[in-house]
Protein backbone atom coordinates (compact mmCIF):
# COMPACT_ATOMS: atom_id res chain seq x y z
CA UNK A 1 107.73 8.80 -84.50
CA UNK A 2 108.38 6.83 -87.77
CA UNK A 3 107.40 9.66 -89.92
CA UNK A 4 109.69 11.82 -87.83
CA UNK A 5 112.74 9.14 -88.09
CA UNK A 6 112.38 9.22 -91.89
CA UNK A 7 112.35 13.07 -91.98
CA UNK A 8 115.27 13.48 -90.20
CA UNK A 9 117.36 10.36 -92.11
CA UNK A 10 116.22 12.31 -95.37
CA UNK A 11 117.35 15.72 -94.25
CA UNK A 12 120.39 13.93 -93.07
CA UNK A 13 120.80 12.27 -96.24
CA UNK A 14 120.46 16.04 -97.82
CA UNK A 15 123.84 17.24 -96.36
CA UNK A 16 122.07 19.69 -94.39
CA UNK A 17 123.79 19.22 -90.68
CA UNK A 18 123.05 21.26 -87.67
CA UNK A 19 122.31 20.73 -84.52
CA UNK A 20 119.01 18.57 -83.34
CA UNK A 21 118.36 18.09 -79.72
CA UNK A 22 115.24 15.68 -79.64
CA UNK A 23 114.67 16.02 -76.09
CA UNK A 24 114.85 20.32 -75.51
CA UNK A 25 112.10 22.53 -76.52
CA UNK A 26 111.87 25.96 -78.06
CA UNK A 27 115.47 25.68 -79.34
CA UNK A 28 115.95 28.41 -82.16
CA UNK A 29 118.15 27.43 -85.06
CA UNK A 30 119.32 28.91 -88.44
CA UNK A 31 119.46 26.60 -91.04
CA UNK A 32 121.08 27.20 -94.25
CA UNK A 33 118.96 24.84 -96.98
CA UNK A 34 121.25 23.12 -99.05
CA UNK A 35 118.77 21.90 -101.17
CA UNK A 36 115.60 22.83 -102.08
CA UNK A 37 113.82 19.64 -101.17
CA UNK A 38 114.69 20.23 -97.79
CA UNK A 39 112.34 23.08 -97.92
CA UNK A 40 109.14 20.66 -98.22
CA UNK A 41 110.43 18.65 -95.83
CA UNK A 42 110.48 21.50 -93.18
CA UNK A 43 107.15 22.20 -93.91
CA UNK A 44 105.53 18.95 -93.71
CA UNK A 45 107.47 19.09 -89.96
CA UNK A 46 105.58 22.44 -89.38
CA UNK A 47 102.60 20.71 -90.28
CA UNK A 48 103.12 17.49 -87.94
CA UNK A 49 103.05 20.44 -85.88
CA UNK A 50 106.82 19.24 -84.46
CA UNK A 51 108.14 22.95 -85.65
CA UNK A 52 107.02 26.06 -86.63
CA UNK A 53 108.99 28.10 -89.55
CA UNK A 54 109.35 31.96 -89.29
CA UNK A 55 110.41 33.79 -91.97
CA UNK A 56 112.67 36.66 -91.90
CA UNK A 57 112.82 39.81 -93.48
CA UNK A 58 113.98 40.31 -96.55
CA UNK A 59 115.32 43.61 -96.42
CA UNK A 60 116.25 45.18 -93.23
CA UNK A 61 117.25 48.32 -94.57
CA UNK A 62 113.60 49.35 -95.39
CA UNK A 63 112.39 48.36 -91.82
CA UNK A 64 115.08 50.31 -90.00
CA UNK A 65 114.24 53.25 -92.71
CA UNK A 66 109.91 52.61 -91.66
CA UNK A 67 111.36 52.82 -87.82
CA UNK A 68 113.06 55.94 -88.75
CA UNK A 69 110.29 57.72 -90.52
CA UNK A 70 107.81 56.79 -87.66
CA UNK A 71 109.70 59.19 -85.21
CA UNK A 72 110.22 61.73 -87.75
CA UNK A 73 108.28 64.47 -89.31
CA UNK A 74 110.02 65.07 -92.07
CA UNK A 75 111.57 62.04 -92.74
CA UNK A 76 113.50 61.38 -96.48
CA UNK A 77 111.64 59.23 -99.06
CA UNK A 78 113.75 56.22 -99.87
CA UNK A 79 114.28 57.98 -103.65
CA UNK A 80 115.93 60.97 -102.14
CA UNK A 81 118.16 58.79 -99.72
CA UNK A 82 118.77 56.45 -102.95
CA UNK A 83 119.53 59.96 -104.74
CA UNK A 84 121.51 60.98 -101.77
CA UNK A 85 123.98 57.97 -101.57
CA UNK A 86 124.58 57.75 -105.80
CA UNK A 87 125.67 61.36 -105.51
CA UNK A 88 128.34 60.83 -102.62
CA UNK A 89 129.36 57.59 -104.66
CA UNK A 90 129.99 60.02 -107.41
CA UNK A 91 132.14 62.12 -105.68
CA UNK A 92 133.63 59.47 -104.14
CA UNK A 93 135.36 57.66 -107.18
CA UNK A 94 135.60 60.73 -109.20
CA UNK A 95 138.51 61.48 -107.34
């Protein structure tokens, strides 16, 4: 519990605020990192085992676009839908 104490006084410390409810369980929270020494200190809480840290995806355009192809046949490559969206941008401005 001292090793969890310090951890949280440091993160405190770090200007990163959000809520912490010592006493729930599988709470999910976004954090926002502040500063990027708060990003060991999440880890060595993931591996105290007192959290676990799930990444998210970087680009959620490309997995809607793998969701779409999956129920298509003939699904667009993302170079013609890239090719696609420059052209109406084109016309778009032009006039």
């Amino acid at each position: 519990m001292k090793n969890l104490t310090k951890i949280y006084n440091l993160i405190l410390d770090y200007n990163l605020i959000f809520p912490l409810n010592l006493y729930t369980s599988m709470n999910t929270l976004k954090i926002n990192i502040l500063n990027p020494k708060a990003v060991k200190l999440l880890k060595d809480l993931a591996d105290l085992e007192l959290i676990s840290i799930q990444e998210t995806s970087k680009s959620g355009f490309e997995t809607v676009l793998k969701r779409l192809r999956a129920k298509s046949k003939s699904a667009p490559s993302l170079e013609e839908i890239t090719k696609e969206v420059e052209t109406v941008r084109t016309k778009r401005y032009a006039g």
